[in-house]
N, C-alpha and C. Protein backbone atom coordinates (compact mmCIF):
# COMPACT_ATOMS: atom_id res chain seq x y z
N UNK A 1 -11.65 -19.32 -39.97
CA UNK A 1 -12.43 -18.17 -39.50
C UNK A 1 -12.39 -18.14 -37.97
N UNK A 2 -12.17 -17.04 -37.39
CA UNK A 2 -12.31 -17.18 -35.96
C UNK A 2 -13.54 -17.17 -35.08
N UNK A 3 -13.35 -17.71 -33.82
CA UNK A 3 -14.35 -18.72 -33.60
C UNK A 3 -15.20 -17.14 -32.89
N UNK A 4 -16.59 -17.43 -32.45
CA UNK A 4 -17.57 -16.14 -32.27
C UNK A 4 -17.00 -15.21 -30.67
N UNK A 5 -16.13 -15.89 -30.13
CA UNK A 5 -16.00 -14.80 -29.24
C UNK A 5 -14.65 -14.08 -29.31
N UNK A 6 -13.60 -14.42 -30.03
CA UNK A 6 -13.05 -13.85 -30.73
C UNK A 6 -13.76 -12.87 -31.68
N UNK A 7 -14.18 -12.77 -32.28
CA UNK A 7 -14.86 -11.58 -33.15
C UNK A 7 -15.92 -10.73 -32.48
N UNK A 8 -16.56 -11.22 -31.40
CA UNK A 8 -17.16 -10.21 -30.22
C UNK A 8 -15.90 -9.79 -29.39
N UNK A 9 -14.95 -9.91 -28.97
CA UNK A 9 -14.13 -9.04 -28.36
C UNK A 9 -13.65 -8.07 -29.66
N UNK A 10 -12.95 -8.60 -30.30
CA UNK A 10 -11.99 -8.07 -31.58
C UNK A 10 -13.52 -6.71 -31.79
N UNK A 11 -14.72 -7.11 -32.11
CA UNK A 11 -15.56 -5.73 -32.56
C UNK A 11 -15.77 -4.57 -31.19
N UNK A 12 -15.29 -5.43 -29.97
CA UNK A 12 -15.12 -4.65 -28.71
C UNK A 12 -14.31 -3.85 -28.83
N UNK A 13 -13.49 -3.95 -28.62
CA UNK A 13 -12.06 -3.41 -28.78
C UNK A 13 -12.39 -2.23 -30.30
N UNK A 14 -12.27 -2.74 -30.97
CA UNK A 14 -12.44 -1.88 -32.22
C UNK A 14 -13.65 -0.89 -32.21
N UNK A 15 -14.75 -0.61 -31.23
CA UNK A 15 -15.26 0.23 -30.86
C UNK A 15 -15.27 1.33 -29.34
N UNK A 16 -13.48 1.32 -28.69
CA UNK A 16 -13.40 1.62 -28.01
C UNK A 16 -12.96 3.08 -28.16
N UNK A 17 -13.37 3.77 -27.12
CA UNK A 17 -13.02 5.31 -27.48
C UNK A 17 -11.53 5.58 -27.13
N UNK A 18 -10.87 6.44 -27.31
CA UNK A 18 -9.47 6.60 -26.59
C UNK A 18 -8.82 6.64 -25.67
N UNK A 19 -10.01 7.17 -24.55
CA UNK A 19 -9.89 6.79 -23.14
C UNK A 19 -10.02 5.56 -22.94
N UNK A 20 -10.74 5.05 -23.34
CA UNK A 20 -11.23 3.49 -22.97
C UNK A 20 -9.99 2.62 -23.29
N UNK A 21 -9.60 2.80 -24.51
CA UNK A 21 -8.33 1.73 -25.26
C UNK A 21 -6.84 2.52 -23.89
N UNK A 22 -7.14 3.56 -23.67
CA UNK A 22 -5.83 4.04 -22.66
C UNK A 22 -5.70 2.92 -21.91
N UNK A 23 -7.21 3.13 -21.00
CA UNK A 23 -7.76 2.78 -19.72
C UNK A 23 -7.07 0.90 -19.78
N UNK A 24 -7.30 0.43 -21.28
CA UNK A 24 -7.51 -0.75 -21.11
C UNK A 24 -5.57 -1.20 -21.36
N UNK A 25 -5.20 -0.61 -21.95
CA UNK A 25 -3.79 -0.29 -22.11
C UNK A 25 -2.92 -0.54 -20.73
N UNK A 26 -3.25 0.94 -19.87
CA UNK A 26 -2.73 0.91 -18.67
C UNK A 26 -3.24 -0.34 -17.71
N UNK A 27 -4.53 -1.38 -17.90
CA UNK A 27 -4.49 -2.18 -17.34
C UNK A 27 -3.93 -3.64 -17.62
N UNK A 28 -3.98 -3.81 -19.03
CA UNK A 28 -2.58 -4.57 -19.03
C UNK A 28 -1.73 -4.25 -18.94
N UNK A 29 -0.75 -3.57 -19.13
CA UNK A 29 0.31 -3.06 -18.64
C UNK A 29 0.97 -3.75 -16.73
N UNK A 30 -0.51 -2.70 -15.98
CA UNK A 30 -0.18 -3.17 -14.69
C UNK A 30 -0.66 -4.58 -14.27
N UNK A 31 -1.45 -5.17 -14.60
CA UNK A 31 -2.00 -6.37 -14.35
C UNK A 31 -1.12 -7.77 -15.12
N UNK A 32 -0.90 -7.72 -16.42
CA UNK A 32 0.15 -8.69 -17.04
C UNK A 32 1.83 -8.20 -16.98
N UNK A 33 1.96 -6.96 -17.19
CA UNK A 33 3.35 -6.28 -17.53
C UNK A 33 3.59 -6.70 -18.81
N UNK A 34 2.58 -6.59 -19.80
CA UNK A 34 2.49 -6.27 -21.13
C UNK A 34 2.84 -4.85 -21.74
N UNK A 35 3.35 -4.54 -22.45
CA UNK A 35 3.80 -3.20 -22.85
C UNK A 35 3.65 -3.20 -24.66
N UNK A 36 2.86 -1.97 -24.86
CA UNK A 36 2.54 -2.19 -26.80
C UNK A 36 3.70 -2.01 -26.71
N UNK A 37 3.88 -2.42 -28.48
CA UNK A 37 5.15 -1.94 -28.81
C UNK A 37 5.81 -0.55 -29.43
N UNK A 38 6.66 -0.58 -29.68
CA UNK A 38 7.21 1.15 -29.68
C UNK A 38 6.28 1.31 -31.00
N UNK A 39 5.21 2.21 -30.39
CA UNK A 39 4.72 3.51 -31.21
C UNK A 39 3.38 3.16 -31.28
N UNK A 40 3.14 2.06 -30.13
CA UNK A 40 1.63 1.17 -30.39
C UNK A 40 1.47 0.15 -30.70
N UNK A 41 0.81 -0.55 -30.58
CA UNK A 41 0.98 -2.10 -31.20
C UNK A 41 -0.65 -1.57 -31.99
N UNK A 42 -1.60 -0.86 -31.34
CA UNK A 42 -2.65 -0.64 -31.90
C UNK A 42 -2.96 0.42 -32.27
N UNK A 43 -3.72 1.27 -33.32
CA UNK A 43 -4.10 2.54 -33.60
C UNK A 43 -5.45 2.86 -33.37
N UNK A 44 -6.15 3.46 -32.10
CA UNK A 44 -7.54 3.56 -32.41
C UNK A 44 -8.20 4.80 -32.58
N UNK A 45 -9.16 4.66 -33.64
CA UNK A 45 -10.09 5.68 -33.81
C UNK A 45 -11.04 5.96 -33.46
N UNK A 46 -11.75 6.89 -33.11
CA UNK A 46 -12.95 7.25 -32.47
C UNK A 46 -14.13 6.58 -33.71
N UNK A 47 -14.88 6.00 -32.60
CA UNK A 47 -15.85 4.86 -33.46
C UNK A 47 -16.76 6.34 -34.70
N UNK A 48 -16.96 5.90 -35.91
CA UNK A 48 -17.85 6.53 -37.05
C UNK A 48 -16.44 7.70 -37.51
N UNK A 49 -15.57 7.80 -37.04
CA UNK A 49 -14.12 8.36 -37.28
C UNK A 49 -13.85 8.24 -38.75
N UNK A 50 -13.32 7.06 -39.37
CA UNK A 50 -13.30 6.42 -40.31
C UNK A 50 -11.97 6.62 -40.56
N UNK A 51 -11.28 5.94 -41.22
CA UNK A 51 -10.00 6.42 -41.64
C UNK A 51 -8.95 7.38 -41.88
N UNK A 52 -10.25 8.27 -42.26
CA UNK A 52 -9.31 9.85 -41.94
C UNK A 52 -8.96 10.60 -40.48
N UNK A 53 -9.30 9.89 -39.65
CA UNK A 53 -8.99 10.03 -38.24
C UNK A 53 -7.92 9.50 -38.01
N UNK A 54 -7.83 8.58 -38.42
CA UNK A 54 -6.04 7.58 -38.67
C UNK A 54 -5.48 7.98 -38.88
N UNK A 55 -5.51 8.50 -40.28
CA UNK A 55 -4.49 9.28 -41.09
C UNK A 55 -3.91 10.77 -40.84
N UNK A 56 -4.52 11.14 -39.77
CA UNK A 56 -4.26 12.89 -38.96
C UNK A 56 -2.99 12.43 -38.07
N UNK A 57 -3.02 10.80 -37.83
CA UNK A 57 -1.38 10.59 -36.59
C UNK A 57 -0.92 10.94 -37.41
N UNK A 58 0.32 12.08 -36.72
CA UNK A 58 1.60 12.32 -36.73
C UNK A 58 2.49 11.29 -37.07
N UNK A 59 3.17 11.10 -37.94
CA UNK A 59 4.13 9.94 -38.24
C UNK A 59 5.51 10.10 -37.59
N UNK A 60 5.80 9.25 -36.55
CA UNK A 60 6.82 9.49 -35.50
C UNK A 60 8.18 8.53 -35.79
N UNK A 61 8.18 7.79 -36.57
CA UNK A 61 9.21 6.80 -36.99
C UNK A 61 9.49 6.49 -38.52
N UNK A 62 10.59 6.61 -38.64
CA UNK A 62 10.42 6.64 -40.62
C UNK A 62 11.96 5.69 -40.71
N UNK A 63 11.54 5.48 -42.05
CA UNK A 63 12.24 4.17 -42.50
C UNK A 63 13.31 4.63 -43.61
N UNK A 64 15.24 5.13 -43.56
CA UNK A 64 15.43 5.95 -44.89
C UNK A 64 15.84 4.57 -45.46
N UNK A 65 15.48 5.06 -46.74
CA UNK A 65 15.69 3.85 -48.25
C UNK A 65 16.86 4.74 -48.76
N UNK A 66 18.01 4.18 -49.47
CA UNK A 66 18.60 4.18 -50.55
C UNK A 66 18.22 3.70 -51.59
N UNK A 67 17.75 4.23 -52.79
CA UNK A 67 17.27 3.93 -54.21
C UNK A 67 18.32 3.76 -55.37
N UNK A 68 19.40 4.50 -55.01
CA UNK A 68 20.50 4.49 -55.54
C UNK A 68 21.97 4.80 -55.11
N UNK A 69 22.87 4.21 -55.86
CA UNK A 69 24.14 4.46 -54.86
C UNK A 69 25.04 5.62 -55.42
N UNK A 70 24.63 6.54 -56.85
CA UNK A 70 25.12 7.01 -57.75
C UNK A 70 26.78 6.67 -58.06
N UNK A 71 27.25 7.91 -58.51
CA UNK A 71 28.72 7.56 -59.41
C UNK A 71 30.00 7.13 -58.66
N UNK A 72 29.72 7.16 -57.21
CA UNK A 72 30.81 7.17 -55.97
C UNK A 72 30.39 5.85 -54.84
N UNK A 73 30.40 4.70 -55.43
CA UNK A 73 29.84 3.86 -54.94
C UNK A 73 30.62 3.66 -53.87
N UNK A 74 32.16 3.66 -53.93
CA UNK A 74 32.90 3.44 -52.42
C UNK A 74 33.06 4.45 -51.16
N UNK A 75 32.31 5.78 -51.37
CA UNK A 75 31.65 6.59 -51.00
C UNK A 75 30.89 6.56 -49.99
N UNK A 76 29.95 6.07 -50.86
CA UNK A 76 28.56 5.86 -49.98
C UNK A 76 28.60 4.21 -49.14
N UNK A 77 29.50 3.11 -49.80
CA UNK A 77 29.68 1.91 -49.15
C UNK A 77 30.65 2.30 -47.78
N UNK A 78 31.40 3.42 -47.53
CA UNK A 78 31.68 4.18 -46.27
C UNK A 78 30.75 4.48 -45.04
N UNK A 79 30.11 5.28 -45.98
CA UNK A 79 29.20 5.90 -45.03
C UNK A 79 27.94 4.53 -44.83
N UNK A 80 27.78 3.62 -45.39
CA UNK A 80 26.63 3.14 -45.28
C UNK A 80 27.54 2.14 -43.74
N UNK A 81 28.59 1.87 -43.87
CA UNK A 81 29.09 1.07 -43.01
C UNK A 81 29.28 1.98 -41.48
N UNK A 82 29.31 3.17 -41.53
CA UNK A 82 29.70 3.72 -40.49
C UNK A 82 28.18 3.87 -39.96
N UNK A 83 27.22 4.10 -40.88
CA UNK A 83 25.58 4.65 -40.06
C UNK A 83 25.35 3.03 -39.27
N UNK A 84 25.66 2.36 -40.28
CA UNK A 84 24.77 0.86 -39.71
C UNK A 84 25.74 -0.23 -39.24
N UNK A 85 27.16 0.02 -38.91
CA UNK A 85 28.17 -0.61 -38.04
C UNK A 85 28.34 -2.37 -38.74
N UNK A 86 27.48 -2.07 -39.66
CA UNK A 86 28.01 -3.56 -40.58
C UNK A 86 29.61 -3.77 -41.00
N UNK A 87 30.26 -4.50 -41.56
CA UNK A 87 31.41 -5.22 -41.89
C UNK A 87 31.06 -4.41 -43.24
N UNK A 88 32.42 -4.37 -43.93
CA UNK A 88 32.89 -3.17 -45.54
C UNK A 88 32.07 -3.95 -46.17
N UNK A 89 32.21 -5.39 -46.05
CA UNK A 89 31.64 -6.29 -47.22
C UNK A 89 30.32 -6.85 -47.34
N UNK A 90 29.20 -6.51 -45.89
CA UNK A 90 28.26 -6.33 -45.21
C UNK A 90 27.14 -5.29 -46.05
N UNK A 91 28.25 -3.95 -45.70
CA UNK A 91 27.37 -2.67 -46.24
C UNK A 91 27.89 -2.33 -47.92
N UNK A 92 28.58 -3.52 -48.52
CA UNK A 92 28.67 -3.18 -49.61
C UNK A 92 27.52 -3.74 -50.12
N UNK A 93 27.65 -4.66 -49.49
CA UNK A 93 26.12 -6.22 -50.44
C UNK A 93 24.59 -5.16 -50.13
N UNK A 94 24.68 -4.56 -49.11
CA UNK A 94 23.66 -3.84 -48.85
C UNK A 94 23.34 -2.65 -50.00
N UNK A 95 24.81 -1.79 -50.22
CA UNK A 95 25.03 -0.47 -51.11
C UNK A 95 24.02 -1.28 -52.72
N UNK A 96 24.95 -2.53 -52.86
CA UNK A 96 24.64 -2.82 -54.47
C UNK A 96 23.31 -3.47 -54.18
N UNK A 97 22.67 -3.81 -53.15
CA UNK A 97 21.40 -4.27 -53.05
C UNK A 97 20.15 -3.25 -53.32
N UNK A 98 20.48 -2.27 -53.76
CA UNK A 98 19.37 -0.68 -53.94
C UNK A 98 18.13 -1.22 -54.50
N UNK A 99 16.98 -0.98 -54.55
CA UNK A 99 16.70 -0.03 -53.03
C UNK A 99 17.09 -0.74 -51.49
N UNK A 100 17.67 -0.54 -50.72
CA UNK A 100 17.81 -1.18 -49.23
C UNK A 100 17.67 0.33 -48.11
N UNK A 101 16.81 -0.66 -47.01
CA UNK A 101 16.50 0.47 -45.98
C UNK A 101 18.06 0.07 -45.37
N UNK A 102 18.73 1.78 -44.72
CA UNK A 102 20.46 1.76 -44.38
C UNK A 102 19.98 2.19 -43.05
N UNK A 103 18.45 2.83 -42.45
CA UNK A 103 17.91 2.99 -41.08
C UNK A 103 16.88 2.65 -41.48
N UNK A 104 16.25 1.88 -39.97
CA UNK A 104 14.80 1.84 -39.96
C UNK A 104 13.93 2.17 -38.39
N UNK A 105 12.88 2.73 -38.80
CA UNK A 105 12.44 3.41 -37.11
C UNK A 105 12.69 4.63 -36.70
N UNK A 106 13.42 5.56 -37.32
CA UNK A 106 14.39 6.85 -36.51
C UNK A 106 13.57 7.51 -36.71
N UNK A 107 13.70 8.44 -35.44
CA UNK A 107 13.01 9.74 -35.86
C UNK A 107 13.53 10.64 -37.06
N UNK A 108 12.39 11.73 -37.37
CA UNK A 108 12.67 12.16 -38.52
C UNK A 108 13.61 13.05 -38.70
N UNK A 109 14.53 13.92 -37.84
CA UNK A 109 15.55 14.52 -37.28
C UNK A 109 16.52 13.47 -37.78
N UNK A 110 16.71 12.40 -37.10
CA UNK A 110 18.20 11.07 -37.80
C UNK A 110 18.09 10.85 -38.82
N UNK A 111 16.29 10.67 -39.22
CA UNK A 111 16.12 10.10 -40.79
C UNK A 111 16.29 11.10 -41.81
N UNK A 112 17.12 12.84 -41.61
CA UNK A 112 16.92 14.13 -42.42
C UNK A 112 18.62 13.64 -42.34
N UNK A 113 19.31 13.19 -41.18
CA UNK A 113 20.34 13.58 -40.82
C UNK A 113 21.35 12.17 -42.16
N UNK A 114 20.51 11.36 -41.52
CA UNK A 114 21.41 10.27 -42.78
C UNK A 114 21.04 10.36 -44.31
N UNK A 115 19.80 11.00 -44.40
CA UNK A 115 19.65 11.19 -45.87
C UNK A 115 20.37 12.29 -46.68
N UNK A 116 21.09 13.11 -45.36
CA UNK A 116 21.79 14.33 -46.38
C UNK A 116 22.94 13.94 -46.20
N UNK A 117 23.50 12.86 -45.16
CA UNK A 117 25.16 12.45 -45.36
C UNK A 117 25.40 11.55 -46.64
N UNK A 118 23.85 10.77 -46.78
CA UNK A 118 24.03 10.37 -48.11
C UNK A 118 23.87 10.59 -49.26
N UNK A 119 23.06 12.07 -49.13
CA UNK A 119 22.72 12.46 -50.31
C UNK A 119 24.70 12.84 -50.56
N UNK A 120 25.21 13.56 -49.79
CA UNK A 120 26.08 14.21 -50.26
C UNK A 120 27.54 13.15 -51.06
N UNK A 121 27.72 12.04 -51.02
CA UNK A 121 27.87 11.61 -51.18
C UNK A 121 28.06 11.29 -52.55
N UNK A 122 26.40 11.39 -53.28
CA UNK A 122 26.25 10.47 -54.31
C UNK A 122 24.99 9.75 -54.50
N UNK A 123 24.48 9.51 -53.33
CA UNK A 123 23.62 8.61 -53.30
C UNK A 123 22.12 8.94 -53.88
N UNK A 124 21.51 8.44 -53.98
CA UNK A 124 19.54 9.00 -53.68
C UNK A 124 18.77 8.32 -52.63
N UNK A 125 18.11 8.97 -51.77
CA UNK A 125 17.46 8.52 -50.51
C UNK A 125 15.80 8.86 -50.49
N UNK A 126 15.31 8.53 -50.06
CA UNK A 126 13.99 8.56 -49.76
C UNK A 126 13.66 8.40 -48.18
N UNK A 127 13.05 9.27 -47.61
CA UNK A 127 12.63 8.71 -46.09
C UNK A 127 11.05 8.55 -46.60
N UNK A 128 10.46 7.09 -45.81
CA UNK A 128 9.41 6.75 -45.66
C UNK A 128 8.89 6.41 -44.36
């Protein structure tokens, strides 16, 4: 269990308003040269917010899955090698590994863009 001033900062922090978490953001930043990580390292909500305040972010990074490789498996073991610059025998282990994420992180523009080179293909995709 963590020790009591750990859990008095941690309920600090977790009741900070958005300015405040900026404020405190931009001062690590300039003071350590700490930087969140891409897309936040933290999500905060306006305190009595509750979860559905969370759930209004915009989802800015998506993850495409292949679920299946359908009837043209050397096809799509093409294209899976050209999106993700793996070795034939790389993005094959990947192809027959289904479900496997073939991008992860892209915006949703790349993640529309590889799911219809693979849909066309053969394949079935999912962006998450």
């Amino acid at each position: 269990m963590p020790d009591v001033d750990i859990n008095a900062l941690g309920d600090q922090i977790a009741n900070l308003t958005l300015k405040q978490a900026k404020e405190l953001s931009d001062y690590i930043k300039e003071k350590y040269g700490i930087e969140p990580a891409a897309g936040g390292a933290v999500m905060m909500a306006a305190p009595g917010a509750g979860p559905a305040a969370a759930a209004e972010v915009a989802q800015t990074e998506f993850d495409v899955v292949m679920t299946s490789f359908g009837d043209k498996k050397l096809d799509v073991v093409k294209i899976v090698k050209n999106l993700t610059g793996a070795s034939l025998m790389d993005a094959k282990k990947l192809v027959e590994g289904v479900p496997a994420k073939i991008k992860e992180k892209v915006s949703k523009e790349d993640a529309e863009k590889v799911k219809a080179e693979l849909a066309a293909a053969g394949a079935t995709v999912e962006i998450k």
